[in-house]
PDB file of N, CA and C in Angstrom:
ATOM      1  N   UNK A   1       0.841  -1.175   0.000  1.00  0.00           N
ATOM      2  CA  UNK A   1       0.000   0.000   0.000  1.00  0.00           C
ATOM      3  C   UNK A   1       0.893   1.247   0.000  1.00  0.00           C
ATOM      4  N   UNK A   2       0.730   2.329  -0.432  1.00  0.00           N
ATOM      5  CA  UNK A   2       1.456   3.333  -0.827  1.00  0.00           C
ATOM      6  C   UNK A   2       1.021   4.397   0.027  1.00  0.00           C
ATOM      7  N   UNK A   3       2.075   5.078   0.555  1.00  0.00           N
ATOM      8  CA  UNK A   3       1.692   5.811   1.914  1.00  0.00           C
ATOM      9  C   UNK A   3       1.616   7.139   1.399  1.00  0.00           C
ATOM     10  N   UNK A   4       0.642   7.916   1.194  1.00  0.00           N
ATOM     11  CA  UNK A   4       0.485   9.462   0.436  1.00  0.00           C
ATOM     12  C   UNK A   4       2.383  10.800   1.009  1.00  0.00           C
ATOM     13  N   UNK A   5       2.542  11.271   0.176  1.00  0.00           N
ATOM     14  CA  UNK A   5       3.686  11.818   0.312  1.00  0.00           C
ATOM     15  C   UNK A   5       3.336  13.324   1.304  1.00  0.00           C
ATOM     16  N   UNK A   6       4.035  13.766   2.402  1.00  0.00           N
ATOM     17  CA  UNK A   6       3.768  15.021   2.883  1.00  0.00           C
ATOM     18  C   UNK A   6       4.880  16.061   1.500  1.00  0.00           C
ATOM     19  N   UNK A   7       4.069  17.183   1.597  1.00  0.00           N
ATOM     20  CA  UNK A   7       4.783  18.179   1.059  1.00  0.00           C
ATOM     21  C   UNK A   7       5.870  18.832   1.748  1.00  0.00           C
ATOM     22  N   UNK A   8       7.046  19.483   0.992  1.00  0.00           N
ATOM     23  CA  UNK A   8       8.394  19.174   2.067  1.00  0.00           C
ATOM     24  C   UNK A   8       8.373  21.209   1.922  1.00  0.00           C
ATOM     25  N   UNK A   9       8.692  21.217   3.002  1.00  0.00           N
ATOM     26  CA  UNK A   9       8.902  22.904   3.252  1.00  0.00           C
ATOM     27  C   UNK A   9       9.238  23.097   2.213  1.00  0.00           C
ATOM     28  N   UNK A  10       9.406  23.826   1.298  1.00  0.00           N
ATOM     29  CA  UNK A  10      10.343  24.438   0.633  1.00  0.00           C
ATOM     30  C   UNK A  10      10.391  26.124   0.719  1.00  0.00           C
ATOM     31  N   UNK A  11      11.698  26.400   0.261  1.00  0.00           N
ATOM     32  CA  UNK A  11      12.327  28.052   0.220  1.00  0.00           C
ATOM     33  C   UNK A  11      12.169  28.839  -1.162  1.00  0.00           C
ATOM     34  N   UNK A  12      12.228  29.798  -0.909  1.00  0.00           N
ATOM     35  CA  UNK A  12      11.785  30.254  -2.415  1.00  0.00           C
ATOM     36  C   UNK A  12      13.702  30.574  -3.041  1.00  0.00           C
ATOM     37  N   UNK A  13      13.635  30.112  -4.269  1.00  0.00           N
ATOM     38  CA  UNK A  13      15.138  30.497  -5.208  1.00  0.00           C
ATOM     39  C   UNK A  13      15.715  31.757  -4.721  1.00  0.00           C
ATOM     40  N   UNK A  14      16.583  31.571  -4.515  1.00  0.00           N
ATOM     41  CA  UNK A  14      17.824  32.302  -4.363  1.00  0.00           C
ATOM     42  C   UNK A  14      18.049  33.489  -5.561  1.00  0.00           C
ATOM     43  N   UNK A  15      17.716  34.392  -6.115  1.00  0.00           N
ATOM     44  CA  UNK A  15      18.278  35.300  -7.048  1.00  0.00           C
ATOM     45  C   UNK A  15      20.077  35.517  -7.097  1.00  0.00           C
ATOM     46  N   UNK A  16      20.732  35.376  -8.038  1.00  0.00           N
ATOM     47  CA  UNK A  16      21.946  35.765  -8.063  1.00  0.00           C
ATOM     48  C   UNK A  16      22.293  36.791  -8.463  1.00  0.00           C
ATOM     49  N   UNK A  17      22.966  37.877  -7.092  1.00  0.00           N
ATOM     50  CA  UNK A  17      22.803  38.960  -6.802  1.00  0.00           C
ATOM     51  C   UNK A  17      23.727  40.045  -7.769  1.00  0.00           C
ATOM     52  N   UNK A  18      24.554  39.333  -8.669  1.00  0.00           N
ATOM     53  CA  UNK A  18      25.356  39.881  -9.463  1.00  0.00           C
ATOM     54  C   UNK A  18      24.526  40.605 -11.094  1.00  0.00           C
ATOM     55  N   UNK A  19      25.387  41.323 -11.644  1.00  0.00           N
ATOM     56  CA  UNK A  19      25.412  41.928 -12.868  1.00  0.00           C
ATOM     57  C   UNK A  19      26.428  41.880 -13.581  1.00  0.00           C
ATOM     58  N   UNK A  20      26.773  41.924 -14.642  1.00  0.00           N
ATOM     59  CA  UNK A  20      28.274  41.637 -15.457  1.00  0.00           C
ATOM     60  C   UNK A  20      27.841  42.691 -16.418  1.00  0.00           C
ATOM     61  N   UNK A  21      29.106  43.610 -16.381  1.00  0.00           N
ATOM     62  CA  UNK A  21      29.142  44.475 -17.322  1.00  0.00           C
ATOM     63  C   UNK A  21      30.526  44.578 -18.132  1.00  0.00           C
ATOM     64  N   UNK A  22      30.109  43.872 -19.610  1.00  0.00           N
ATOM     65  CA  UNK A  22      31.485  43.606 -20.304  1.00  0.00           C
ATOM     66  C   UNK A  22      31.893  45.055 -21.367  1.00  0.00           C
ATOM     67  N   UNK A  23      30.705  45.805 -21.081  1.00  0.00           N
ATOM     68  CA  UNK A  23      31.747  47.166 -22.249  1.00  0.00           C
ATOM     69  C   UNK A  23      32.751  47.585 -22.699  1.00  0.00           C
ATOM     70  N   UNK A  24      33.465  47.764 -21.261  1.00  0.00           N
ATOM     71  CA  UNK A  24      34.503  48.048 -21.425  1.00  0.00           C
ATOM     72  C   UNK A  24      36.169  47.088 -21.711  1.00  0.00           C
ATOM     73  N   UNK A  25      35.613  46.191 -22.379  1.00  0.00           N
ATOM     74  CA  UNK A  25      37.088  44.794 -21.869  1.00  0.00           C
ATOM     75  C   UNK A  25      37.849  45.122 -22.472  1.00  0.00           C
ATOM     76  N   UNK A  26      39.220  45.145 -21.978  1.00  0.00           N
ATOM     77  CA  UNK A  26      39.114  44.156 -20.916  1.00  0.00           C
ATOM     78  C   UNK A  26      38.866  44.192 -19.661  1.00  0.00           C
ATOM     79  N   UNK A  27      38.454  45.244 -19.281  1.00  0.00           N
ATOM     80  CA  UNK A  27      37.803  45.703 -18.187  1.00  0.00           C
ATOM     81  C   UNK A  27      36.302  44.983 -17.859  1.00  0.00           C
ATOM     82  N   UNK A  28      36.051  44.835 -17.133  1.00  0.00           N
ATOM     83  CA  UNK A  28      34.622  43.937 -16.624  1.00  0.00           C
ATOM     84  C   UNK A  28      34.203  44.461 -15.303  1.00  0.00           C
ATOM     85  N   UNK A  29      33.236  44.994 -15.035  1.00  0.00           N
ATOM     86  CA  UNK A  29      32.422  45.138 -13.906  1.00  0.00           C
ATOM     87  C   UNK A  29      31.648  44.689 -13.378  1.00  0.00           C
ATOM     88  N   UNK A  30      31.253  44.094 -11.886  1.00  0.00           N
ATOM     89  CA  UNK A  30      30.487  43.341 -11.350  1.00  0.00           C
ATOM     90  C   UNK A  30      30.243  43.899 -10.355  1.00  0.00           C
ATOM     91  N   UNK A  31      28.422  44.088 -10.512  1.00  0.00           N
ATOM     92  CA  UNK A  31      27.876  44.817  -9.481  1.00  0.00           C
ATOM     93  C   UNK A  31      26.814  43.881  -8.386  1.00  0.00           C
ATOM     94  N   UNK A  32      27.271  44.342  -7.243  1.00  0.00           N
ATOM     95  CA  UNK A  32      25.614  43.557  -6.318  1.00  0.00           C
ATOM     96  C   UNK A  32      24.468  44.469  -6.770  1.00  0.00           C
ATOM     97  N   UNK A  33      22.854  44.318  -7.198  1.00  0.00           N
ATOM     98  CA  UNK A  33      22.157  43.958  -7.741  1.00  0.00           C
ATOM     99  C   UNK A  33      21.068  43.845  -6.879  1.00  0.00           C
ATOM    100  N   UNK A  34      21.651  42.901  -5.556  1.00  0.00           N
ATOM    101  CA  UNK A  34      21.059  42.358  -4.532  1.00  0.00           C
ATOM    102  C   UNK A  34      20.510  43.712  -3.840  1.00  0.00           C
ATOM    103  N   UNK A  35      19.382  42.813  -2.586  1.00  0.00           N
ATOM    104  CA  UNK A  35      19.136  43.672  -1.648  1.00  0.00           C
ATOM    105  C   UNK A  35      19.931  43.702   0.001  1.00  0.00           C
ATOM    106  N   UNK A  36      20.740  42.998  -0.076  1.00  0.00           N
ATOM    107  CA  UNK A  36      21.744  42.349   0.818  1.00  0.00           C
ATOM    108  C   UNK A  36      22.933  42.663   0.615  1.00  0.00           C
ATOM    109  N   UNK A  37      23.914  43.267   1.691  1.00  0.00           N
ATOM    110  CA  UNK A  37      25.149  43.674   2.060  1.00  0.00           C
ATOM    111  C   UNK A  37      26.026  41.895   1.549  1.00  0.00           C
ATOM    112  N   UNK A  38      26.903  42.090   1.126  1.00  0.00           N
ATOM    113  CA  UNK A  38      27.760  40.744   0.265  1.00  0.00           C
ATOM    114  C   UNK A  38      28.668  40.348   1.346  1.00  0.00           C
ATOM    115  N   UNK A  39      29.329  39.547   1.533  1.00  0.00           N
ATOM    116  CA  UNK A  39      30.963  39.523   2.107  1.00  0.00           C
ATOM    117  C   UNK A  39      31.531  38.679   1.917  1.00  0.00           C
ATOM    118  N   UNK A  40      33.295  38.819   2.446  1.00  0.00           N
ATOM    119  CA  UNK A  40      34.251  37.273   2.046  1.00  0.00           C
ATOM    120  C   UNK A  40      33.783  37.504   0.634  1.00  0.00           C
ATOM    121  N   UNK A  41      33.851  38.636  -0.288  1.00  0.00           N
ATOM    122  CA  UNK A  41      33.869  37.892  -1.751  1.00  0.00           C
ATOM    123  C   UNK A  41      35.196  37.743  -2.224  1.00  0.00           C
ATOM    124  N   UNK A  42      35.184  36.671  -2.876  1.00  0.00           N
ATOM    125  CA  UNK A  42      36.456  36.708  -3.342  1.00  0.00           C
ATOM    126  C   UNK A  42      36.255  35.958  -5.233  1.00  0.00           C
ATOM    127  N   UNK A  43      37.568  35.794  -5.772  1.00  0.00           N
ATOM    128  CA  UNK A  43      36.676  35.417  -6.909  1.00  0.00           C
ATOM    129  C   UNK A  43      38.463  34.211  -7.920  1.00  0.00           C
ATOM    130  N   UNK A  44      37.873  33.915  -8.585  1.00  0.00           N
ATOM    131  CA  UNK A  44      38.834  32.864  -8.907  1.00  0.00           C
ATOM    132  C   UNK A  44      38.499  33.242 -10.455  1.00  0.00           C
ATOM    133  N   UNK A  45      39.878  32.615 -11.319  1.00  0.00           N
ATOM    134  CA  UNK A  45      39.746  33.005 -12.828  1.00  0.00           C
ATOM    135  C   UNK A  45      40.009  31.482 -13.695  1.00  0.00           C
ATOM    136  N   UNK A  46      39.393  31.780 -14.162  1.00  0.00           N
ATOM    137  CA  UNK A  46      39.884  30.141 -15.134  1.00  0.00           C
ATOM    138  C   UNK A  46      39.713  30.141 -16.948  1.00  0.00           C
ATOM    139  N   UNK A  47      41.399  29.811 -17.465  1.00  0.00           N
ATOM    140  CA  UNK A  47      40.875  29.834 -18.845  1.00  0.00           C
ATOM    141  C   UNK A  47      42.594  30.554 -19.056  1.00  0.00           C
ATOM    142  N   UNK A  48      42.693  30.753 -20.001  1.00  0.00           N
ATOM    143  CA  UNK A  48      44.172  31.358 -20.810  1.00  0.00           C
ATOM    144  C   UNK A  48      44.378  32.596 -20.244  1.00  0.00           C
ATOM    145  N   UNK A  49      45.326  32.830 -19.388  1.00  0.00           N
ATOM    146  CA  UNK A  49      45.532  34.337 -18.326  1.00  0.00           C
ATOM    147  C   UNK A  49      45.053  34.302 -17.219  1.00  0.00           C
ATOM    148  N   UNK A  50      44.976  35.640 -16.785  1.00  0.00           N
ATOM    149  CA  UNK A  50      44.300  36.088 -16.042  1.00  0.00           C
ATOM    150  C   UNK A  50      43.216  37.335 -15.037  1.00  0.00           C
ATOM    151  N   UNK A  51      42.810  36.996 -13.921  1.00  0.00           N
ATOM    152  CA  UNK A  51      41.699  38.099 -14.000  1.00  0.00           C
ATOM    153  C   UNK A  51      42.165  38.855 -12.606  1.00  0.00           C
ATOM    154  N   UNK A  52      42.070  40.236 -12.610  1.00  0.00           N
ATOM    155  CA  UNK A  52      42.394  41.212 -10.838  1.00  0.00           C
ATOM    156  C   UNK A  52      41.622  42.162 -10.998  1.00  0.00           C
ATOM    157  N   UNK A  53      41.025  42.017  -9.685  1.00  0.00           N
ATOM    158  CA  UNK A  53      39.921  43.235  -9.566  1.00  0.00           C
ATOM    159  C   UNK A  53      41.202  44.242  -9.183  1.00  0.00           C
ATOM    160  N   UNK A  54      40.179  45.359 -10.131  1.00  0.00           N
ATOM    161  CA  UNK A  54      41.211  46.844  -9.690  1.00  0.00           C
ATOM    162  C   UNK A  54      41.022  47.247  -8.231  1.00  0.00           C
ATOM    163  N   UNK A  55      40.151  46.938  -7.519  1.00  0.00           N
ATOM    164  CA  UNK A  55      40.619  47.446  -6.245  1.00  0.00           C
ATOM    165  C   UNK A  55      40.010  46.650  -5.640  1.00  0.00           C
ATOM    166  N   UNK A  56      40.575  45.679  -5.303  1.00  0.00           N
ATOM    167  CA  UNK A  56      40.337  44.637  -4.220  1.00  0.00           C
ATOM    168  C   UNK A  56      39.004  45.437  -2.947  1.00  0.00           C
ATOM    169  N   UNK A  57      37.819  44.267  -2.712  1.00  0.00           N
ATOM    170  CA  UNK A  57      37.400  44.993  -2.004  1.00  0.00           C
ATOM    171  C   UNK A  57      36.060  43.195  -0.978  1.00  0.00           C
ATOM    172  N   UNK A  58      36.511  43.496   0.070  1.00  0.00           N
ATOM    173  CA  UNK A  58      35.812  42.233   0.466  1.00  0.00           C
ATOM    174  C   UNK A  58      34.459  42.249   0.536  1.00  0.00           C
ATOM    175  N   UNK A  59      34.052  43.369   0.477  1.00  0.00           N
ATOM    176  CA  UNK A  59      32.674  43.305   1.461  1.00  0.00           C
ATOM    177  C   UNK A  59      31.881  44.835   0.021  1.00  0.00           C
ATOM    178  N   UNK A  60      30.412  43.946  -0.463  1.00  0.00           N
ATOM    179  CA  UNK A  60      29.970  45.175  -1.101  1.00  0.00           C
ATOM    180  C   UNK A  60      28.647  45.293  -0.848  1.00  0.00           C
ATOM    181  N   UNK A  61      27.782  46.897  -0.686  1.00  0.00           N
ATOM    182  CA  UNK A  61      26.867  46.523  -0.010  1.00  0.00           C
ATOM    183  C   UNK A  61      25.761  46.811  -1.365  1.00  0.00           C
ATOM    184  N   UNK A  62      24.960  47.271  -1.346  1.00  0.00           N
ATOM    185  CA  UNK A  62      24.073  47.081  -2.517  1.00  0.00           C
ATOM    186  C   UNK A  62      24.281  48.455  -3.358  1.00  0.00           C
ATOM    187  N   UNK A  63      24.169  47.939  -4.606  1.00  0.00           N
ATOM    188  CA  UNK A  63      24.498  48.990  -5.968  1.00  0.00           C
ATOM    189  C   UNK A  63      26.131  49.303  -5.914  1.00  0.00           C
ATOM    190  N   UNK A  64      26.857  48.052  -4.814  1.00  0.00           N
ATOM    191  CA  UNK A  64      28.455  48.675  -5.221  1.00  0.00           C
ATOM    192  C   UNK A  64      28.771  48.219  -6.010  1.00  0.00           C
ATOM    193  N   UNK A  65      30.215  48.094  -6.841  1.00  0.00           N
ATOM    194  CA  UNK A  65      30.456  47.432  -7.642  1.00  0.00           C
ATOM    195  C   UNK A  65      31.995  47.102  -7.407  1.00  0.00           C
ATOM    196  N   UNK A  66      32.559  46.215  -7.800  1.00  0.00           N
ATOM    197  CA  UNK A  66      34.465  45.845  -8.121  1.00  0.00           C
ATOM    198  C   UNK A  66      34.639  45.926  -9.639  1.00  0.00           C
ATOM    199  N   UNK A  67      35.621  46.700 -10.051  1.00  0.00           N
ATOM    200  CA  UNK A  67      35.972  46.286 -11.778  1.00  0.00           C
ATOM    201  C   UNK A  67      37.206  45.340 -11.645  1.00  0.00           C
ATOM    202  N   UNK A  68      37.278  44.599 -12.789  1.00  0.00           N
ATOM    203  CA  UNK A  68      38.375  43.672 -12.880  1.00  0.00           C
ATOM    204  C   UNK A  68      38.679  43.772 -14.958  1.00  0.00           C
ATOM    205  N   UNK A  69      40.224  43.684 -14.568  1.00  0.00           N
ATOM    206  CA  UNK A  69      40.847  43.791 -15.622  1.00  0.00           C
ATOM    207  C   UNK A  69      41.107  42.409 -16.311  1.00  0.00           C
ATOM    208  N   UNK A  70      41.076  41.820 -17.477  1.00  0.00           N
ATOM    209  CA  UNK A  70      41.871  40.814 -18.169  1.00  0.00           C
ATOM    210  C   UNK A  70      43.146  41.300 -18.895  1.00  0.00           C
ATOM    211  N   UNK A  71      43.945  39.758 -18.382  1.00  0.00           N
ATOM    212  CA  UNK A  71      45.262  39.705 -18.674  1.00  0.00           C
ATOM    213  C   UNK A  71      45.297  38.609 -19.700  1.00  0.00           C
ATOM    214  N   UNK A  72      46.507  38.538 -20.557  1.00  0.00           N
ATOM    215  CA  UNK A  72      46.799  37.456 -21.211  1.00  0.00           C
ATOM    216  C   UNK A  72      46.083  37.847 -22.843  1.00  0.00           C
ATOM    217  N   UNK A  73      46.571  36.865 -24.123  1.00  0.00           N
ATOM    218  CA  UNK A  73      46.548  37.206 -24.951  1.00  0.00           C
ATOM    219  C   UNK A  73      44.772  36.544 -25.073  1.00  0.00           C
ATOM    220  N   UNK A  74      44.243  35.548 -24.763  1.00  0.00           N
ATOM    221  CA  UNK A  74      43.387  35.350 -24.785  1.00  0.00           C
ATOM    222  C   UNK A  74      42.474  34.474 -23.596  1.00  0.00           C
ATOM    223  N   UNK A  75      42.412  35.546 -22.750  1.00  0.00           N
ATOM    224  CA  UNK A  75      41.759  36.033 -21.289  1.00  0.00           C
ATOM    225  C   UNK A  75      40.044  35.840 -21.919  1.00  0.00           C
ATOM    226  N   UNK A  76      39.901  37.306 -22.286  1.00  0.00           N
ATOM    227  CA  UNK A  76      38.343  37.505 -22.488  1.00  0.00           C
ATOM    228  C   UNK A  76      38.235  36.012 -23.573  1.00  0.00           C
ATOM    229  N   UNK A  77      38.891  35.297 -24.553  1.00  0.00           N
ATOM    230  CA  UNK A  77      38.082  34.613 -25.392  1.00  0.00           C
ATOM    231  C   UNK A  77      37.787  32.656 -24.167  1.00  0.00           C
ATOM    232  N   UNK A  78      38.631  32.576 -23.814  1.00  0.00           N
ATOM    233  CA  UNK A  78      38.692  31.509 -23.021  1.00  0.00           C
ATOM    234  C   UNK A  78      37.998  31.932 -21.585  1.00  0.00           C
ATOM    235  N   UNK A  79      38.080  32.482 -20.816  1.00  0.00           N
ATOM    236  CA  UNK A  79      38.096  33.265 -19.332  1.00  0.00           C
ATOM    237  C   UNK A  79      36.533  32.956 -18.868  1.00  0.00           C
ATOM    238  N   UNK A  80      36.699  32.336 -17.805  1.00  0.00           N
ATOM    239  CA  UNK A  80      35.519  32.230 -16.568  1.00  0.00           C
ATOM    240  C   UNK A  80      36.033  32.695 -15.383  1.00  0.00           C
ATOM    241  N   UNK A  81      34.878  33.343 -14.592  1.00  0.00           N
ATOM    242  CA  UNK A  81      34.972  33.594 -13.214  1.00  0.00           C
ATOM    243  C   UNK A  81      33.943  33.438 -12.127  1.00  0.00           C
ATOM    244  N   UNK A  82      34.688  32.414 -11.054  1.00  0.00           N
ATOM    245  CA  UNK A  82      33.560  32.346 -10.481  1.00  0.00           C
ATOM    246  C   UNK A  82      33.546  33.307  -9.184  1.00  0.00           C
ATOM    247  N   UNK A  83      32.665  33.832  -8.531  1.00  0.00           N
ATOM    248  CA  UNK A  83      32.763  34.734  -7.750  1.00  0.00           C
ATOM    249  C   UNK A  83      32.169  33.878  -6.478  1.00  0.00           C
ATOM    250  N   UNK A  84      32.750  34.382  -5.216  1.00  0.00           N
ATOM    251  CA  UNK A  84      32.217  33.495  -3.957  1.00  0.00           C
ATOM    252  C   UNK A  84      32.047  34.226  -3.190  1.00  0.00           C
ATOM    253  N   UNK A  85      31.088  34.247  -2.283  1.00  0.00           N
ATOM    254  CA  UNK A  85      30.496  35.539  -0.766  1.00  0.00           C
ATOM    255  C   UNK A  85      29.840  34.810  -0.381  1.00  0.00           C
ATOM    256  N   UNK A  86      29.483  35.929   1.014  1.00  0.00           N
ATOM    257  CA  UNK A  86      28.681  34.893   1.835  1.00  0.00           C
ATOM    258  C   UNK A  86      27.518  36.083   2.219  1.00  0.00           C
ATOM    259  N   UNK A  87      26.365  35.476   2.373  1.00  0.00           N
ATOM    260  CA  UNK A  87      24.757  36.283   3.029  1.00  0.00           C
ATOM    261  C   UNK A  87      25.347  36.888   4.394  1.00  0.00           C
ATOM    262  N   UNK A  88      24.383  37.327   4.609  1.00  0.00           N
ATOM    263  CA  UNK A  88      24.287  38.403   6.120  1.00  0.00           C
ATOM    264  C   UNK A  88      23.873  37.153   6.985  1.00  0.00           C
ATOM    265  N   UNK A  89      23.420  35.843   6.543  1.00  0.00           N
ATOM    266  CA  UNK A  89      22.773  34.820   7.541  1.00  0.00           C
ATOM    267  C   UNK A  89      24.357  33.742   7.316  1.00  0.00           C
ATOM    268  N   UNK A  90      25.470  34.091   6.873  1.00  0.00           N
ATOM    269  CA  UNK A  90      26.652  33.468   6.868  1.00  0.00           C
ATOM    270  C   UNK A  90      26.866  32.290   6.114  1.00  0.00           C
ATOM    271  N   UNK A  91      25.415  31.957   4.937  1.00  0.00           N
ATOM    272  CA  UNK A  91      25.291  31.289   3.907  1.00  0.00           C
ATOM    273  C   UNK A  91      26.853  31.444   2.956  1.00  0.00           C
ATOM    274  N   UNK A  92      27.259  30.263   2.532  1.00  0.00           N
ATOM    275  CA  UNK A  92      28.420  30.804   1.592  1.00  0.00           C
ATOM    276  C   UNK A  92      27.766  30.567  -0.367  1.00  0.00           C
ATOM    277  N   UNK A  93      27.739  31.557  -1.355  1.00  0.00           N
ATOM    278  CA  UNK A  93      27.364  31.334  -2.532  1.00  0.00           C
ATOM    279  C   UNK A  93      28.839  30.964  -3.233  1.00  0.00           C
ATOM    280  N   UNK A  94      28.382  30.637  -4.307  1.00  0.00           N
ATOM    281  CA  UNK A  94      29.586  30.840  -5.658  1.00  0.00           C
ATOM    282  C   UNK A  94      28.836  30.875  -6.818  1.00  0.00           C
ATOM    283  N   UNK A  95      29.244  31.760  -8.102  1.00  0.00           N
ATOM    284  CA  UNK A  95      28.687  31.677  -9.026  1.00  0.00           C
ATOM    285  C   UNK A  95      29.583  31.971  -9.818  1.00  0.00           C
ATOM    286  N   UNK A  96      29.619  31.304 -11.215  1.00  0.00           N
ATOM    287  CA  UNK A  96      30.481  31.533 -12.564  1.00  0.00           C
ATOM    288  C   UNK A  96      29.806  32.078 -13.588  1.00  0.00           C
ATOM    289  N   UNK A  97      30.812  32.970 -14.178  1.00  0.00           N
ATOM    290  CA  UNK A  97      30.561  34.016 -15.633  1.00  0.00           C
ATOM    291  C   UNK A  97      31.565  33.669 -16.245  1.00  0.00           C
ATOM    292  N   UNK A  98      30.875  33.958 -17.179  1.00  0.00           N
ATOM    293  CA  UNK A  98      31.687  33.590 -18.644  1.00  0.00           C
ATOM    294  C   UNK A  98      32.539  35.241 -19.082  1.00  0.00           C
ATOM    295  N   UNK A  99      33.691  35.271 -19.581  1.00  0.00           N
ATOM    296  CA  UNK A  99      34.139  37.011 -19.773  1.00  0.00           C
ATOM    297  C   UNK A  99      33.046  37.428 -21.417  1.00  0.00           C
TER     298      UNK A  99
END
């Protein structure tokens, strides 16, 4: 006999609080978006070169932004980045962009 299933709490999706703004490349800008203060971001590069935010900055609170430069002869054509922070509730995210 088949025992009817309870419905399981669920949370509503997560929005990912970022924006990517490639206009200027090799320059790239990434803004919070969010309604939530960011922190511990840090961010990793992957692909031919590499990627440095122009001004290092750990913590962004809403509508800030970090720009980051590409290096290497072919950075922007190969180049991912994933970016990592953590919520105000000490949740840790990561998310990857493509340059």
């Amino acid at each position: 006999m088949l025992r009817p299933v309870e419905p399981r709490q669920t949370e509503t999706a997560y929005l990912i609080p970022w924006s990517v703004d490639r206009e200027g490349l090799p320059w790239c800008t990434l803004r919070n978006i969010g309604t939530e203060p960011l922190t511990d971001i840090s961010t990793q590069f992957f692909g031919e070169g590499w990627a440095e935010p122009a001004v290092p900055r750990a913590n962004l609170a809403p509508g800030q932004e970090v720009r980051f430069v590409f290096f290497g002869e072919r950075a922007i054509d190969s180049g991912m980045v994933t970016v990592h922070w953590r919520r105000p509730d000490d949740r840790e995210y990561a998310w990857t962009f493509v340059c």
